[in-house]
Each structure stands twice: as structure tokens, then as C-alpha cells.
Protein backbone atom coordinates (compact mmCIF):
# COMPACT_ATOMS: atom_id res chain seq x y z
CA UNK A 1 145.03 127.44 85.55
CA UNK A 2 143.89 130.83 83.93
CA UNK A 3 143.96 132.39 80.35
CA UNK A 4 143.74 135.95 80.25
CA UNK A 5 143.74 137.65 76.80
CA UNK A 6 144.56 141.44 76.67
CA UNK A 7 144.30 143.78 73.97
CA UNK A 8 141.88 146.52 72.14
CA UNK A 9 139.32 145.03 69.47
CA UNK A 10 138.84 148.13 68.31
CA UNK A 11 142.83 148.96 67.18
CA UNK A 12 143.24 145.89 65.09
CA UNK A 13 145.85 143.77 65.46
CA UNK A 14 145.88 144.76 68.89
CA UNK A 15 142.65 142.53 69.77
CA UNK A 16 144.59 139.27 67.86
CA UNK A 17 144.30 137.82 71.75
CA UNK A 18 141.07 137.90 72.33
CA UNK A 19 139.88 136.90 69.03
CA UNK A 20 141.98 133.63 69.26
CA UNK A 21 140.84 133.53 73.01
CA UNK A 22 137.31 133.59 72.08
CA UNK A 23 138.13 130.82 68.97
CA UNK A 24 140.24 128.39 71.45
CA UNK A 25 137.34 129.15 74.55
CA UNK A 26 135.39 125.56 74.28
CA UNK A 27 138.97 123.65 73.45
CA UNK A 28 140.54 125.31 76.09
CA UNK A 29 138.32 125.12 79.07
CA UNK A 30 138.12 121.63 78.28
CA UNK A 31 142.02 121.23 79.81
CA UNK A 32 140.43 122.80 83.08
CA UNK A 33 141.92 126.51 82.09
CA UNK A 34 139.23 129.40 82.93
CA UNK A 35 139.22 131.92 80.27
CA UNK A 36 139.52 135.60 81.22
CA UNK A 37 138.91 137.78 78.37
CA UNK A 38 140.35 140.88 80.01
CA UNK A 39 140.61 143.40 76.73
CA UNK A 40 142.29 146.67 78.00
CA UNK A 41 141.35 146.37 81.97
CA UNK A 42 144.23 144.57 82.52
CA UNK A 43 144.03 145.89 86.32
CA UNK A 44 140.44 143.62 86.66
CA UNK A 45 142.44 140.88 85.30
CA UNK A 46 145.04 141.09 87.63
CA UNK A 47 142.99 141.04 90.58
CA UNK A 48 141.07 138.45 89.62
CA UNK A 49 143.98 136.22 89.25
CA UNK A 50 145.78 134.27 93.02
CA UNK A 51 149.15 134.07 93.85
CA UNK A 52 148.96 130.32 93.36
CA UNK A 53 147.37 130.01 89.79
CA UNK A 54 149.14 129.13 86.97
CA UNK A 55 148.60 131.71 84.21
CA UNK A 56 148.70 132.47 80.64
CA UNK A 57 148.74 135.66 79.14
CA UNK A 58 148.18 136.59 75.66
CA UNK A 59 148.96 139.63 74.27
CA UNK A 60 149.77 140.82 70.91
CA UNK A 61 153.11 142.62 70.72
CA UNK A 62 156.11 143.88 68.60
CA UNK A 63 158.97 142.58 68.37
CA UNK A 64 159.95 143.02 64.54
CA UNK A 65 159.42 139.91 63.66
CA UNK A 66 157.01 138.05 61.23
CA UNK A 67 153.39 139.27 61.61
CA UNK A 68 151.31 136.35 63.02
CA UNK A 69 154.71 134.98 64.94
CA UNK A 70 153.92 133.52 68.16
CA UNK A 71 156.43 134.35 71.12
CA UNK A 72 155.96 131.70 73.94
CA UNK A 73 158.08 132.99 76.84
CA UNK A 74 158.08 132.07 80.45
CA UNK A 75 156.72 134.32 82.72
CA UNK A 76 159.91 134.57 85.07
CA UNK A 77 162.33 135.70 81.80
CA UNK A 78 159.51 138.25 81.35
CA UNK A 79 159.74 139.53 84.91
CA UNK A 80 163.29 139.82 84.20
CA UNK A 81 163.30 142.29 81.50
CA UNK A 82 163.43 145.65 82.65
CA UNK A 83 160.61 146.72 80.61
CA UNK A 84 157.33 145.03 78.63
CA UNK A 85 157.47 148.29 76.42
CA UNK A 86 156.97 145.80 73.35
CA UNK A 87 153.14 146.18 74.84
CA UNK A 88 150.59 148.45 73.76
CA UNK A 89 148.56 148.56 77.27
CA UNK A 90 149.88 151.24 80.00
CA UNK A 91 149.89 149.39 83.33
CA UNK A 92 150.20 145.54 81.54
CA UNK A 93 149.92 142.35 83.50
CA UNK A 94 153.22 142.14 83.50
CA UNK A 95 154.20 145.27 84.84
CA UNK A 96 151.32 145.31 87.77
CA UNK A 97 153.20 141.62 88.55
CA UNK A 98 156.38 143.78 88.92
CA UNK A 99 154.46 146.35 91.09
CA UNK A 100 153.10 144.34 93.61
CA UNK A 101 156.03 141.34 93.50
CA UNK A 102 154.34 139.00 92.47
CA UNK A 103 156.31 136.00 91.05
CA UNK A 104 153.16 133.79 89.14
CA UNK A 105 153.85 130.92 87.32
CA UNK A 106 153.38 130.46 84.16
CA UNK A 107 153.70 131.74 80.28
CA UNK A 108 153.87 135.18 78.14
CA UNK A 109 152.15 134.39 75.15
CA UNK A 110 152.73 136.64 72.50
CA UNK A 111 151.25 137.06 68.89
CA UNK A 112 153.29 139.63 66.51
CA UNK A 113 151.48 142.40 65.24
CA UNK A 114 150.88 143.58 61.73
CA UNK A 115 148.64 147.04 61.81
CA UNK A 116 147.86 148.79 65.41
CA UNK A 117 145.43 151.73 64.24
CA UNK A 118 141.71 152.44 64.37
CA UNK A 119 139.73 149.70 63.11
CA UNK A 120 137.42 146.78 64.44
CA UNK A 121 139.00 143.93 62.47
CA UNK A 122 142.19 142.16 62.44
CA UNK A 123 144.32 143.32 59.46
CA UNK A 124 144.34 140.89 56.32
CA UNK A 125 147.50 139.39 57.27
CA UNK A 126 146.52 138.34 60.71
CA UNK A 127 143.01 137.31 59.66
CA UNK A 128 144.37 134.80 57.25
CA UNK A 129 146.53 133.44 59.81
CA UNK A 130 143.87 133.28 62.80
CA UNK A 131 143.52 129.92 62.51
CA UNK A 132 146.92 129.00 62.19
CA UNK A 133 148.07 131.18 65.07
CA UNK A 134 144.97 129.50 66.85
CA UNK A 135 146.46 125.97 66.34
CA UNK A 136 149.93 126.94 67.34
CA UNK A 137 148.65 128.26 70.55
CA UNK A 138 146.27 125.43 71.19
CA UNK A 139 149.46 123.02 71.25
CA UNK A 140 151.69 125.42 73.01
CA UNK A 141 149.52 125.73 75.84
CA UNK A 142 148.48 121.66 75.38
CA UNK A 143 152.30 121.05 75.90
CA UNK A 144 152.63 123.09 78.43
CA UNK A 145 150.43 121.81 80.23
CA UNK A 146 151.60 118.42 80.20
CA UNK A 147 154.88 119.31 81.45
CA UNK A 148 152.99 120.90 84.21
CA UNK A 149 151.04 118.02 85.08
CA UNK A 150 154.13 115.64 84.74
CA UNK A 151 156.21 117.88 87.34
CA UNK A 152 153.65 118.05 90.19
């Protein structure tokens, strides 16, 4: 199982991923997921990932909705859509999936954005809510994983 967090630490609220990435690392990699911290090479990422890993990717996005939301969709609905242009990055994860045809398993993990602009912080909003987004994700993933475990 693999973790990869995309974004841009230095546009805000675009790096949310990577910051809780780097917060949840030690918790985790102690459920036997490798950590990718991927940033804006989300190419690197991809290759890096197999055809029979399961996979999380986090991402912050927009989607209107509260700042600090977390979205928690399965990868396969994702593939569905015709379009991840709720993403920031050019060529996302998602879309290189589409390219190639590849049909991973596994979850979209997204984390609503308050300010994308130049800056190497979070905005206020989403700093105050790191850790809660943090825990959210932690059990997300912790549940997920479970399931996982329980169906194979």
C-alpha cells in the first residue's frame, strides 16, 4: 500500500497534502503504507507506483465546499469523471491513470482548499485545522484499511 501526497508548498493551501503527509508519516508507515511525498512531479509518482498496489492519493482540491473538508472518494468513481479539473496540477495522478489505463485500487483523498496563491504557509484557516484534518485522515485511511484487510 502507497501514500502519495501532491501539491505545491510554496502556493499555500495547495501543499495541505504534504504537510499532513509529513505529520501522519511515523503513524502511517506503521500500517505498512510507504509514504511518497510527490509535491508537483506527479509523473515520478506515477511511475513509481505498480499496477498491483493499493494507493492513496492526497491532494488538495476545490470543490466549494467548507475549507479544511475532507473528500474521501474511491479511486474507480474518480476514473469515471470525465475530468479531475477540481486539481491544481496539469498532468495529475489521476489523469496519467486515465492515459495509460490504468485501473489502481484504491482512494482519492481530498482536502478543500481555502487560499491557492504565492506563499509558503498554509492559510490561517487550514493551519488551525491541520490537526483536525490530520485525524480525520488518519481514521479514514485506518478504516480503509481494515476493510481491505477483511476482503482479501
Amino acid at each position: 500500500m502507497k501514500l502519495v501526497a501532491v501539491g505545491n508548498r510554496f502556493m499555500k493551501d495547495d501543499g495541505i497534502a504534504i504537510a499532513v503527509a509529513e505529520s501522519l508519516e511515523n503513524r502511517l508507515s506503521h500500517l505498512g503504507l510507504r509514504i511518497l511525498i510527490g509535491e508537483t512531479d506527479c509523473q515520478s509518482s506515477y511511475y513509481l507506483l505498480n499496477k498491483d498496489d493499493f494507493v492513496f492519493i492526497l491532494d488538495a482540491l476545490y470543490m466549494g465546499a467548507e475549507p479544511g473538508s475532507v473528500h474521501v472518494l474511491n479511486l474507480e468513481e474518480v476514473m469515471s469523471q470525465p475530468s479531475d479539473s477540481f486539481m491544481q496540477h496539469d498532468m495529475s495522478m489521476i489523469e496519467l491513470m486515465k492515459l495509460y489505463g490504468d485501473h489502481l485500487r484504491g482512494y482519492m483523498i481530498g482536502i478543500e482548499v481555502a487560499e491557492i496563491g504565492f506563499g509558503d504557509e498554509l492559510s490561517p484557516v487550514l493551519r488551525d485545522k491541520l490537526p483536525q484534518i490530520c485525524l480525520e485522515i488518519e481514521n479514514s485511511i485506518k478504516k480503509i484499511i481494515l476493510e481491505e484487510k477483511a476482503y482479501a
